[in-house]
N, C-alpha and C. Protein backbone atom coordinates (compact mmCIF):
# COMPACT_ATOMS: atom_id res chain seq x y z
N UNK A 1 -5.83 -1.53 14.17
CA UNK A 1 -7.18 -1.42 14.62
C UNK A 1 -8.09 -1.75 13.45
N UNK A 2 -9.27 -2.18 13.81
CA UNK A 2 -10.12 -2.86 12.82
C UNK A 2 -11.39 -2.14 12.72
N UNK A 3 -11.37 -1.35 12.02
CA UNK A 3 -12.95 -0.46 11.86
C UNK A 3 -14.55 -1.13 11.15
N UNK A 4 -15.10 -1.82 11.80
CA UNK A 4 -16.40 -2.37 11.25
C UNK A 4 -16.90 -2.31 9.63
N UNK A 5 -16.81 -3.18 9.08
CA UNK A 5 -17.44 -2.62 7.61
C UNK A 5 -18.50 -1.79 7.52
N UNK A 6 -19.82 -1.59 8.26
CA UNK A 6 -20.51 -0.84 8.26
C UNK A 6 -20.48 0.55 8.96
N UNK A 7 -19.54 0.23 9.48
CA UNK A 7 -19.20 2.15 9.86
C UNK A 7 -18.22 2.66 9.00
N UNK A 8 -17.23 1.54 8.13
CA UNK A 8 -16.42 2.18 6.78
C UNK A 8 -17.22 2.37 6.05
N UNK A 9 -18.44 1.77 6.05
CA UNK A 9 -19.50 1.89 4.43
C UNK A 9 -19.93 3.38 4.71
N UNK A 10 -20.51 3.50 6.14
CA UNK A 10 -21.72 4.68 6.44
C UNK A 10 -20.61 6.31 6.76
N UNK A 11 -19.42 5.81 6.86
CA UNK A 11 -18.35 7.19 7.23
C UNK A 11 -17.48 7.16 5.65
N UNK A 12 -17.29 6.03 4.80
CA UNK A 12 -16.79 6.76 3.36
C UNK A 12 -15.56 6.29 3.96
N UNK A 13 -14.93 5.69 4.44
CA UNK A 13 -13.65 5.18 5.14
C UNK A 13 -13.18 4.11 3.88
N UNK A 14 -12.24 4.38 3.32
CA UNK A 14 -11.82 3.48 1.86
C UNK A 14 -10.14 3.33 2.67
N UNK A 15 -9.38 1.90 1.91
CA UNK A 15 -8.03 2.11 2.07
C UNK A 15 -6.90 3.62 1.70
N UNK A 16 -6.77 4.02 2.19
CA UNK A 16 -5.38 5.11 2.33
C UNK A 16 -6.30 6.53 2.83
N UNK A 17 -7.79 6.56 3.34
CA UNK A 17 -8.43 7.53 4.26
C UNK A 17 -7.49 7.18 5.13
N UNK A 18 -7.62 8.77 5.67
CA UNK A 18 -6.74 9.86 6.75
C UNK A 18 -8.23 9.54 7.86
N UNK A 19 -7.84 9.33 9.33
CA UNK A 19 -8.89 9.66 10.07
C UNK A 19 -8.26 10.36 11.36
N UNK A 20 -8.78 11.22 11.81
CA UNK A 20 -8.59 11.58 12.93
C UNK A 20 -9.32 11.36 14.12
N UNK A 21 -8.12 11.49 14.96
CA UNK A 21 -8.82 10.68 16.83
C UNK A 21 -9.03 11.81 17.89
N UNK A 22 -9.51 11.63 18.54
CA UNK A 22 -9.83 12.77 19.89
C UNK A 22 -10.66 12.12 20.78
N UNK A 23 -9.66 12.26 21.94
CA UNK A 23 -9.71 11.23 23.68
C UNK A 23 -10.54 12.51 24.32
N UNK A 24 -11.63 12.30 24.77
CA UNK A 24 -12.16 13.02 25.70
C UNK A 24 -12.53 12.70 27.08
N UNK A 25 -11.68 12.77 28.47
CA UNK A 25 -11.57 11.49 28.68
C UNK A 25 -11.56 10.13 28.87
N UNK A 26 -12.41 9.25 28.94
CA UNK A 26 -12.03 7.76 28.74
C UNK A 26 -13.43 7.61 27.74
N UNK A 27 -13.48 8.75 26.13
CA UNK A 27 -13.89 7.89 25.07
C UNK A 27 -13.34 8.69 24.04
N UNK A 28 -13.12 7.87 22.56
CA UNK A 28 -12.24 7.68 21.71
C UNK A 28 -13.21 8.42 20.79
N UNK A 29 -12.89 9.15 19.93
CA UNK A 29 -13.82 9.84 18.69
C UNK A 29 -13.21 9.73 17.57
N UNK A 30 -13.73 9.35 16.31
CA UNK A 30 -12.71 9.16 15.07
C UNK A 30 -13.66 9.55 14.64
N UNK A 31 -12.62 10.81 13.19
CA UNK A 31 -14.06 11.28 12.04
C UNK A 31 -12.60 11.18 10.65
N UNK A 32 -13.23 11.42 9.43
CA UNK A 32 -12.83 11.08 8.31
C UNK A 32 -12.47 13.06 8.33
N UNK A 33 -10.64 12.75 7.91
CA UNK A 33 -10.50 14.24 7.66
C UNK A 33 -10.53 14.42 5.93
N UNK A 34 -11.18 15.86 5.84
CA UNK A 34 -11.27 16.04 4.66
C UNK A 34 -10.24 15.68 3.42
N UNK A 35 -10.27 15.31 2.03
CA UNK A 35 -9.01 15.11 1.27
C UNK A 35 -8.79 13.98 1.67
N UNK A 36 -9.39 12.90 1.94
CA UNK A 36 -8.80 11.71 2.71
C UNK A 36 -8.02 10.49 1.87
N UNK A 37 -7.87 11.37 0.65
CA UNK A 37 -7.14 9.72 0.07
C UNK A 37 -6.05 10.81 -0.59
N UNK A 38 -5.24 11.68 0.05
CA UNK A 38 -4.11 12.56 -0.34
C UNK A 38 -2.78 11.67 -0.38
N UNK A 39 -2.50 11.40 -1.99
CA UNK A 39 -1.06 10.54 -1.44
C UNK A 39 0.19 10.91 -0.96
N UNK A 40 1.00 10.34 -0.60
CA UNK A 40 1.90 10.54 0.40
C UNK A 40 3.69 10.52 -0.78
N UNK A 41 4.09 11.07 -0.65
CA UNK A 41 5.33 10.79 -1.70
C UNK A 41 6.25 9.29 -1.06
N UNK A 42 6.72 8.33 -2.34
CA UNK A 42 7.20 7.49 -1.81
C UNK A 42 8.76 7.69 -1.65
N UNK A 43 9.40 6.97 -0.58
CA UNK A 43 11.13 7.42 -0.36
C UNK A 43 11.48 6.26 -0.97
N UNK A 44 10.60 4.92 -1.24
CA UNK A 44 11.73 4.24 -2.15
C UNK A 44 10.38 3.24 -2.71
N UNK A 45 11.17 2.57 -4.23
CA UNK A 45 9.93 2.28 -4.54
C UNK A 45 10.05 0.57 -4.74
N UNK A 46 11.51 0.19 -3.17
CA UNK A 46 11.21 -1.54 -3.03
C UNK A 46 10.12 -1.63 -2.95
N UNK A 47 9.90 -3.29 -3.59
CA UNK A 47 8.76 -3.81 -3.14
C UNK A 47 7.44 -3.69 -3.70
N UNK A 48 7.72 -2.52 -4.55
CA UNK A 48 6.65 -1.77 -5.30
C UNK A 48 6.22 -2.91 -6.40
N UNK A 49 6.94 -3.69 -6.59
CA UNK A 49 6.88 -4.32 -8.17
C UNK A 49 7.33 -5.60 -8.17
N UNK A 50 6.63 -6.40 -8.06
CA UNK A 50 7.09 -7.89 -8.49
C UNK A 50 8.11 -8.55 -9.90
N UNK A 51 9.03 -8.75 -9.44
CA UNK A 51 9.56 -9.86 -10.53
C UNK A 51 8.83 -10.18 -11.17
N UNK A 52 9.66 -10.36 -12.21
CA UNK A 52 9.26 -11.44 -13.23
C UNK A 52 9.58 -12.52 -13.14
N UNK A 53 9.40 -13.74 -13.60
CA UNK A 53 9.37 -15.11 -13.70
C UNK A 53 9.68 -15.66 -14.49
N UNK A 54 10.92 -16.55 -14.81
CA UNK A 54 10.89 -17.08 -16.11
C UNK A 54 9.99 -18.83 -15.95
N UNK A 55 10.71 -19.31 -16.89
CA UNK A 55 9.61 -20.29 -17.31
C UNK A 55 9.48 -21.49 -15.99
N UNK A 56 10.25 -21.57 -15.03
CA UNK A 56 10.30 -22.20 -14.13
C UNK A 56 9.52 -21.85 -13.02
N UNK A 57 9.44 -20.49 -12.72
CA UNK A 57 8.13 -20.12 -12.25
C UNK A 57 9.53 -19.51 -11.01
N UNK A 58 10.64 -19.55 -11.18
CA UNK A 58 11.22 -18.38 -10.33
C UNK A 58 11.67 -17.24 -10.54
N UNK A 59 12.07 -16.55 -9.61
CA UNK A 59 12.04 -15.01 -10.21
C UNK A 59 13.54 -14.70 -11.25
N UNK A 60 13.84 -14.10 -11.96
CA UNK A 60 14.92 -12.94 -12.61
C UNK A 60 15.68 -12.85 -12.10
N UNK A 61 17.07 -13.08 -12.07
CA UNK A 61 17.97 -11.57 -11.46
C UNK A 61 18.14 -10.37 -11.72
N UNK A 62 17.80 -9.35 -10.97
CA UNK A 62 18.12 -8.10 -10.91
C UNK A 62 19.35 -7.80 -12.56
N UNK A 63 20.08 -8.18 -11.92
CA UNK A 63 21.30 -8.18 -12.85
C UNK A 63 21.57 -9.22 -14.13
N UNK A 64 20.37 -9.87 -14.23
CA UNK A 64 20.74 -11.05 -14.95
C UNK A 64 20.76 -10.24 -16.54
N UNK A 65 21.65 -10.93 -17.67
CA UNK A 65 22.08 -10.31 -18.50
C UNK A 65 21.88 -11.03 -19.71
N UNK A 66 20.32 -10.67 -20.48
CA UNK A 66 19.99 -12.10 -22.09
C UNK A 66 21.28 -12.00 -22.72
N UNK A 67 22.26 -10.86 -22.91
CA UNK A 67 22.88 -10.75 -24.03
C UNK A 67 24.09 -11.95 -23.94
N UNK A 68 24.19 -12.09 -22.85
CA UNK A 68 25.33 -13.07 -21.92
C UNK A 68 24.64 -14.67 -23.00
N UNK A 69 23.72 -14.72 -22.94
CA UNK A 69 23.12 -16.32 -23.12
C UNK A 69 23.45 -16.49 -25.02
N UNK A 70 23.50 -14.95 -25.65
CA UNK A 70 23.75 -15.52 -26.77
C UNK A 70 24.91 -15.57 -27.00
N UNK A 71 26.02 -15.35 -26.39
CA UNK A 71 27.52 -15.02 -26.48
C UNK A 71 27.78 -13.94 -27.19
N UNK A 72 27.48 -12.90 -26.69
CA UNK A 72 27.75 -11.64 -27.13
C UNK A 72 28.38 -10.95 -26.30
């Protein structure tokens, strides 16, 4: 769902606000719950972090090993 920029500006609605909904019947009510940017614990942290790149401009292996390249 797509909340208007000017009702995120005028309600304080930022990325990771909590909002709550309430159907009364056929209309929709959303308000900003208090604490609204409370983070959430993460269960894993793929994805979290981009590769690195070597000079070719593709990524690393996970496992890749410098010590291997000097013959050690």
């Amino acid at each position: 769902m797509t909340i208007p920029v000017e009702v995120r500006e005028q309600l304080g609605i930022r990325a990771g606000s909590r909002i709550a909904f309430r159907v009364t019947g056929a209309t929709a009510e959303l308000s900003v719950v208090s604490g609204a940017l409370t983070a959430e614990p993460v269960a894993s942290g793929f994805g979290l972090v981009k590769p690195r790149r070597n000079a070719g401009g593709k990524a690393v292996p996970a496992d890749f090993d410098v010590a291997s390249l000097l013959g050690k």
